[in-house]
Protein backbone atom coordinates (compact mmCIF):
# COMPACT_ATOMS: atom_id res chain seq x y z
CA UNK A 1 129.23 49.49 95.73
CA UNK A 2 128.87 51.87 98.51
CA UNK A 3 130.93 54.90 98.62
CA UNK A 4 134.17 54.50 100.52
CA UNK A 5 133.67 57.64 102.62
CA UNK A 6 129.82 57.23 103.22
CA UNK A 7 130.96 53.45 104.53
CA UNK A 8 133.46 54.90 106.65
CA UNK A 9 130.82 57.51 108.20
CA UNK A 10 128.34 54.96 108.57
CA UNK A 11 131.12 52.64 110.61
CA UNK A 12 131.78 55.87 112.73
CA UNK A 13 127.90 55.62 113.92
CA UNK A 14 127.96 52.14 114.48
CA UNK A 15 131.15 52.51 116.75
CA UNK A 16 128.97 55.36 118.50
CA UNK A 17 125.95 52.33 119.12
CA UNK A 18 128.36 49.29 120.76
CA UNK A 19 131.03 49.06 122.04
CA UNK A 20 132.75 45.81 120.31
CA UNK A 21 131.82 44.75 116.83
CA UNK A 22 133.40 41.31 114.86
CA UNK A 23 134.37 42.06 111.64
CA UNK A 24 131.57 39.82 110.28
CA UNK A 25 128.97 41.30 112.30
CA UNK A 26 130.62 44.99 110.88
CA UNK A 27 130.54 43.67 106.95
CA UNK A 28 127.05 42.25 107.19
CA UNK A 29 125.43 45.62 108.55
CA UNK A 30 127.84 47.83 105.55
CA UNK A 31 127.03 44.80 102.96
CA UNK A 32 130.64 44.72 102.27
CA UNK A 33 133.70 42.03 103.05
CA UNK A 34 135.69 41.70 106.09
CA UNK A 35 138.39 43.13 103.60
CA UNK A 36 137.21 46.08 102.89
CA UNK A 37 136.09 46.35 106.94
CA UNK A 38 139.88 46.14 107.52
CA UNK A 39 140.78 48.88 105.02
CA UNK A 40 137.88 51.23 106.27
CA UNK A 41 139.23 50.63 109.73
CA UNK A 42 142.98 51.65 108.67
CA UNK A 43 141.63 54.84 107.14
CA UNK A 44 140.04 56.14 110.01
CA UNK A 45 143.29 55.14 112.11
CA UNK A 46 145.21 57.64 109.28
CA UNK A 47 142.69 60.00 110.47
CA UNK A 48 143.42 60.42 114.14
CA UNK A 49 140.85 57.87 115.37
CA UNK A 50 142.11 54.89 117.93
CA UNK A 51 140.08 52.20 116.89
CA UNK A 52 141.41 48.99 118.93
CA UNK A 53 141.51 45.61 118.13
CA UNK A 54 141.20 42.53 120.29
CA UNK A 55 141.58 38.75 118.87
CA UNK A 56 140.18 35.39 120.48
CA UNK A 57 136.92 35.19 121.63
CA UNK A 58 134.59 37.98 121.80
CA UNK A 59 137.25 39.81 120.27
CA UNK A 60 136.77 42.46 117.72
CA UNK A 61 137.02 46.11 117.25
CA UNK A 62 136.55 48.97 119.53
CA UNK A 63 136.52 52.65 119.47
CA UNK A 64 139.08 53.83 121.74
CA UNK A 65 139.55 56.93 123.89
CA UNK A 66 141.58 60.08 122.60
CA UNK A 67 142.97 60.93 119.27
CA UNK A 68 140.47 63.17 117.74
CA UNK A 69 136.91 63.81 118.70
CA UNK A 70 134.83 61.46 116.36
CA UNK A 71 131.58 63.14 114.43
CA UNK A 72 128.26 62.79 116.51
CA UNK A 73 126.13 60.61 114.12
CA UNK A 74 122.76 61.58 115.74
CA UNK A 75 119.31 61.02 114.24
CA UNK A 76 116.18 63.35 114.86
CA UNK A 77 115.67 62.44 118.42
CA UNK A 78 119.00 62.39 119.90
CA UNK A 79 119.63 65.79 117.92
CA UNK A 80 116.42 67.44 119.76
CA UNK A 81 117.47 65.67 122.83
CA UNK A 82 121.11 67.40 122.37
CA UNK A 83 119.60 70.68 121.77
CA UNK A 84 117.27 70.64 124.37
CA UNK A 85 120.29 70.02 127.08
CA UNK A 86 121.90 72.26 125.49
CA UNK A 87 119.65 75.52 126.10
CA UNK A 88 119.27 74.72 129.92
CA UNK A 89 123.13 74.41 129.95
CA UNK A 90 123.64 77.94 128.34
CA UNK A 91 121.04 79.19 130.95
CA UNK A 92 123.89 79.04 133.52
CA UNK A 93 122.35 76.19 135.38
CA UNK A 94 125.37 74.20 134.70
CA UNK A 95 128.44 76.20 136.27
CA UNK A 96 131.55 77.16 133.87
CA UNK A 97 129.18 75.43 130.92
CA UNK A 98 127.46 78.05 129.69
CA UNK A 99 130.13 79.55 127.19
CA UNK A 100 131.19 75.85 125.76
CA UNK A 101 126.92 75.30 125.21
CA UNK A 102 126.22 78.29 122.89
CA UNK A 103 129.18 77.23 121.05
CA UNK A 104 127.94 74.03 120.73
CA UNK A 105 124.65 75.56 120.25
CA UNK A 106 125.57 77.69 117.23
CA UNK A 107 127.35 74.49 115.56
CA UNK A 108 124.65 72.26 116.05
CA UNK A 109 121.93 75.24 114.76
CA UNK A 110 123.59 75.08 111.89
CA UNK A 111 122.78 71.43 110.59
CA UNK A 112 119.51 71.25 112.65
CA UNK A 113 116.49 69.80 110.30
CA UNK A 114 113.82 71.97 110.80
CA UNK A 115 111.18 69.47 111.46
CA UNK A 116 114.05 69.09 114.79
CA UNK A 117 114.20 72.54 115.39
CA UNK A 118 110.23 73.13 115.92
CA UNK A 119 110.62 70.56 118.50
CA UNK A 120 113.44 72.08 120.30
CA UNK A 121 111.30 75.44 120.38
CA UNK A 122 108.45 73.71 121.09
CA UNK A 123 110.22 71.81 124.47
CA UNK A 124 111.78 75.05 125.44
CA UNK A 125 108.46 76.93 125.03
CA UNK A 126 106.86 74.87 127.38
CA UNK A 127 109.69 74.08 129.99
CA UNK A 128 109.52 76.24 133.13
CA UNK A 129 112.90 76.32 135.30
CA UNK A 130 112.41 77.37 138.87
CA UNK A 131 115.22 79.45 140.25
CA UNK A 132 117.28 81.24 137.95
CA UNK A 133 117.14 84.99 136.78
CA UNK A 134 114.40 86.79 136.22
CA UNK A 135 115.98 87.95 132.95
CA UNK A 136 115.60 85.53 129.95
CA UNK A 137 117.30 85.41 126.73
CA UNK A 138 115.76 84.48 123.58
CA UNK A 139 117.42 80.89 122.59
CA UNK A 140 117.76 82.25 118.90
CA UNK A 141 118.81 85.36 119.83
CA UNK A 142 121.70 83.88 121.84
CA UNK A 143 123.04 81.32 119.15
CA UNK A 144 122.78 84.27 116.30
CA UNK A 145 124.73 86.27 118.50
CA UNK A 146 127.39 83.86 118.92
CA UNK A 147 127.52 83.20 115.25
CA UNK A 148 128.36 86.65 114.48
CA UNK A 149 130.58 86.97 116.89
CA UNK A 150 132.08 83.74 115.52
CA UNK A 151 132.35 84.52 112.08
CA UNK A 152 132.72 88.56 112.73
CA UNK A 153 129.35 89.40 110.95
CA UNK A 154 127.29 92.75 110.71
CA UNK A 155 124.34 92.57 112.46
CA UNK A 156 121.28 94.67 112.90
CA UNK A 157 119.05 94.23 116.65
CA UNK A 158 116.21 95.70 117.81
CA UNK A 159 116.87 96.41 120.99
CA UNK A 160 115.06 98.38 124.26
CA UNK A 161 116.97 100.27 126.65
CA UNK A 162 116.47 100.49 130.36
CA UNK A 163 114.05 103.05 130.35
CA UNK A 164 111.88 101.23 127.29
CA UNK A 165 113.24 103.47 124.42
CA UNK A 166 113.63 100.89 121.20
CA UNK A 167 115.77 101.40 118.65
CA UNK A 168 117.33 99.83 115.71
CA UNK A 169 121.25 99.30 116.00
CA UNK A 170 123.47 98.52 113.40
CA UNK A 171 126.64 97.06 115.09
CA UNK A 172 129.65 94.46 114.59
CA UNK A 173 129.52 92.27 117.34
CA UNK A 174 132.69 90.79 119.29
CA UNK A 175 132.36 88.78 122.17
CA UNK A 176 129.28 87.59 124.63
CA UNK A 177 129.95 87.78 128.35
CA UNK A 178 128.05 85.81 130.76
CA UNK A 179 127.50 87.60 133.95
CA UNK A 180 125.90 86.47 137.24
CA UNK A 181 123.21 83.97 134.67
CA UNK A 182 123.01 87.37 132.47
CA UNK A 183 123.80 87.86 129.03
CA UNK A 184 125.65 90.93 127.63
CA UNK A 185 126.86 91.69 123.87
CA UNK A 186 130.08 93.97 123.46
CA UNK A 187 129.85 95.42 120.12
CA UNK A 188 131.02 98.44 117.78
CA UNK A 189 128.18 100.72 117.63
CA UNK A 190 128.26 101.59 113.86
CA UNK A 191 125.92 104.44 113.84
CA UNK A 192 127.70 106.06 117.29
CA UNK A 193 131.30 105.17 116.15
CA UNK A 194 132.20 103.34 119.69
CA UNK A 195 131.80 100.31 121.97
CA UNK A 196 129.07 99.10 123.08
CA UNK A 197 127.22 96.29 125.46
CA UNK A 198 123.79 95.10 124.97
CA UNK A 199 121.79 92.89 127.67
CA UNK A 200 120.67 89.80 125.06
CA UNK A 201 117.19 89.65 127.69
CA UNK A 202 116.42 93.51 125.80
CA UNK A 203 117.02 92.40 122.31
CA UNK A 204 113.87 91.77 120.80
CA UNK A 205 115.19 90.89 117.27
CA UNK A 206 118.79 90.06 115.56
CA UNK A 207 119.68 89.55 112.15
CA UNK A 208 122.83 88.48 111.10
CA UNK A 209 124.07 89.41 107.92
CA UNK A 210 126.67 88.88 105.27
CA UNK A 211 129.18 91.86 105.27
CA UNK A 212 132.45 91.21 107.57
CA UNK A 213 132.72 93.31 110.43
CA UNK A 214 136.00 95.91 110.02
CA UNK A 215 139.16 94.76 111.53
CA UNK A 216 139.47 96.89 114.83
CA UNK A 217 141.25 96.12 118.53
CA UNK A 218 138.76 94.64 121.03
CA UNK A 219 138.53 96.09 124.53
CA UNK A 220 139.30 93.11 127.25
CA UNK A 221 135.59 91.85 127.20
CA UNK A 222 134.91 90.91 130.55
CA UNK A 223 136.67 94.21 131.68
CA UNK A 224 134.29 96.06 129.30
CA UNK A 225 131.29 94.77 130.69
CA UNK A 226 132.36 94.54 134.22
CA UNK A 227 132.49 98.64 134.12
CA UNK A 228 129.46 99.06 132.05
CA UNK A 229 127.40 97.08 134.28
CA UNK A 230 128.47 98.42 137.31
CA UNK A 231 128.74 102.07 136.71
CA UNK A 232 126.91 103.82 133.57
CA UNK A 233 123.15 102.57 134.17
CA UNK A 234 123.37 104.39 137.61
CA UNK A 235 123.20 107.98 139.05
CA UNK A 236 126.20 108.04 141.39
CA UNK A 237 129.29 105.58 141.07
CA UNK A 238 131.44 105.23 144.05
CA UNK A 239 134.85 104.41 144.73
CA UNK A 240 136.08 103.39 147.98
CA UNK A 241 138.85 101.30 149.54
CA UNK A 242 137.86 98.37 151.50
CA UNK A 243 140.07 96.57 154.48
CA UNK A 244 139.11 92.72 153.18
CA UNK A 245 140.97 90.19 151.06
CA UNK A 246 140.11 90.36 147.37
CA UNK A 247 138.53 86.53 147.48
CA UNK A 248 136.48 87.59 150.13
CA UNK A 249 135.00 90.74 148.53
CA UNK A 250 134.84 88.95 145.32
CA UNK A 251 132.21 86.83 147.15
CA UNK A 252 130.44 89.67 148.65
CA UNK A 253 130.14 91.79 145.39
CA UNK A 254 128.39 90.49 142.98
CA UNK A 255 129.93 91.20 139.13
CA UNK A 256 126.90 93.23 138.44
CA UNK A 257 126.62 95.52 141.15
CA UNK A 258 130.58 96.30 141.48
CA UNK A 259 134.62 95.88 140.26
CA UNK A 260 137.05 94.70 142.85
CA UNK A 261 140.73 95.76 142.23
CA UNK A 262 142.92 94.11 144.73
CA UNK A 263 145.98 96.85 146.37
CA UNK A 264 148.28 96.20 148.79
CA UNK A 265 148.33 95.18 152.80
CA UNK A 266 144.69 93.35 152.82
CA UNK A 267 142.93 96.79 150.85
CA UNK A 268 140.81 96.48 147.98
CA UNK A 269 139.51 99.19 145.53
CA UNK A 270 135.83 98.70 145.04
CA UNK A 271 133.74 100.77 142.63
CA UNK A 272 130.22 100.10 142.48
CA UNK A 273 126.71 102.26 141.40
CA UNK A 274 123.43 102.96 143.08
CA UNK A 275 120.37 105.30 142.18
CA UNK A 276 120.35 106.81 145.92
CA UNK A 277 123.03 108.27 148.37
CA UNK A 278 121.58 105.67 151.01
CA UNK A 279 121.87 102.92 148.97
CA UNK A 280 125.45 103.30 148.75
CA UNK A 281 126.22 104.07 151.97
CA UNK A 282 124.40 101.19 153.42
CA UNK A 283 125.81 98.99 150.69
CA UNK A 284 129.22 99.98 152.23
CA UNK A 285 128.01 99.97 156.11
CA UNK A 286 126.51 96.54 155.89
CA UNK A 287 130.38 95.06 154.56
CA UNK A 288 131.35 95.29 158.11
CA UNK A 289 134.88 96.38 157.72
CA UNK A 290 136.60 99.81 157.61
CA UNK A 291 136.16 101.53 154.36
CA UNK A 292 137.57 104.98 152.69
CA UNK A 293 135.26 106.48 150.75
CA UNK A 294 136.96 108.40 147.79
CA UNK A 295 134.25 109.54 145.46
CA UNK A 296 131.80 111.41 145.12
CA UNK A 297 132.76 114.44 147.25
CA UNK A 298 128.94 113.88 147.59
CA UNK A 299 128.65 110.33 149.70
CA UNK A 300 131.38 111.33 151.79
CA UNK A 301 129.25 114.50 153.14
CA UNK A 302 125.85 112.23 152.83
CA UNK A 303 128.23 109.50 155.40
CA UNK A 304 129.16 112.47 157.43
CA UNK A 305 125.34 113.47 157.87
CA UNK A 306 124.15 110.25 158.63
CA UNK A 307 126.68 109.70 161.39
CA UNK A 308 125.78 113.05 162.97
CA UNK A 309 122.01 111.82 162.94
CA UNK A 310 122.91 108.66 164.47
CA UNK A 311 124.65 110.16 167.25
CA UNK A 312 122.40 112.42 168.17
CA UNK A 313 119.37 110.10 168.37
């Protein structure tokens, strides 16, 4: 006799294959009665599933829509297939998806055969994708990181800096942030007793372990990472005012290279970061509406000196 709750998994995958099955046709594929089809269909009812049922014929059952999310039943192919979507998804090629697929992505890791899992790697080894960034993120990497930030897990990365330094950090990570089809991990720094945010693209190596990361308050992380990637990888950071509607500047600044803060009367507060005087100022020129440069003391005498060339050439 077969298991009650193996039957009743086994009836959830057939549901998943067709969409009507007679009770007959359901009790000769389990090798059990139309009786105990009937009970098995009444249990998974008690457990949130609508499974209909239509009389006369070509009649029979149905799985319906809502009530809880049935179990995928997948086998190898359908898995890799999953998987495979899956990755492109969390590449941001799929807008507002890319959280929800590493989160699928670090469930679906987790009961992955391996035989399944070479093949994933294997398809994403040899898939090229023409047009997104330049910066790409190790597929393991990113699904480890979401698991510790999941289940709040000490982690050690290898990671290179902007200038190539590598290092070994030992860090409790806390959110990912997806910025602009970039990766960034906000952390606690455990050897330099602070916040952090790593660019996943620089990690070159993440291990998860066991120990629970301390309980601790989390900065707002897309606030976090908004002002770390707009202000501390650069020489000067400016802050100016800017005559334009926030939507507007929103869509002229991208997340990475600035933070709008919306004011009053149509101004906006825009702080952004360049390596260069000239860069900034032409970064402000080239928004075509007034601006009020605020900071540094710096930019606003570099502004004043270009002006006085251009008016006297």
């Amino acid at each position: 006799m077969t298991d009650p709750t193996t039957r009743v998994l086994r009836l959830l995958g057939l549901f998943q294959t067709r969409a009507l099955w007679s009770s007959q046709e359901l009790a000769d594929r389990l090798g059990v009665t139309t009786r105990s089809i009937r009970r098995d269909i009444e249990r998974l009812r008690e457990l949130g599933y609508p499974v209909r049922a239509s009389s006369g014929v070509g009649g029979g059952y149905q799985l319906g829509s809502g009530g809880s999310l049935p179990p995928l039943l997948l086998d190898e192919d359908e898995a890799v297939a999953v998987a495979v979507c899956l990755r492109l998804a969390a590449g941001g090629t799929v807008a507002g998806v890319s959280e929800a697929a590493v989160r699928t992505l670090a469930k679906l890791d987790q009961v992955l055969p391996s035989r399944a899992r070479e093949q994933v790697r294997a398809i994403h080894d040899t898939t090229v994708t023409v047009g997104t960034a330049a910066a790409v993120v190790d597929p393991e990497v990113l699904m480890a990181a979401s698991r510790a930030c999941r289940d709040r897990l000490r982690t050690t990365l290898r990671y290179v800096a902007r200038g190539g330094e590598e290092s070994t950090r030992r860090v409790e990570p806390a959110a990912l942030v997806a910025v602009s089809h970039r990766w960034y991990l906000l952390a606690f720094d455990l050897d330099r007793d602070d916040w952090r945010s790593f660019r996943l693209d620089r990690v070159q190596g993440l291990t998860v372990g066991t120990l629970r990361s301390a309980p601790r308050e989390v900065p707002d992380p897309a606030a976090y990472i908004t002002r770390s990637v707009t202000r501390s990888p650069y020489r000067w950071v400016a802050t100016a005012h800017v005559q334009m509607p926030v939507r507007d500047l929103a869509d002229r600044v991208s997340p990475l290279a600035g933070e709008v803060t919306e004011l009053e009367d149509g101004w906006c507060e825009l702080v952004t970061g360049g390596e260069s005087l000239d860069y900034l100022a032409a970064e402000l020129v080239l928004l075509g509406c007034p601006v009020r440069v605020l900071d540094p003391p710096e930019l606003i005498a570099h502004l004043e000196e270009v002006r006085r060339r251009l008016e006297a050439g």
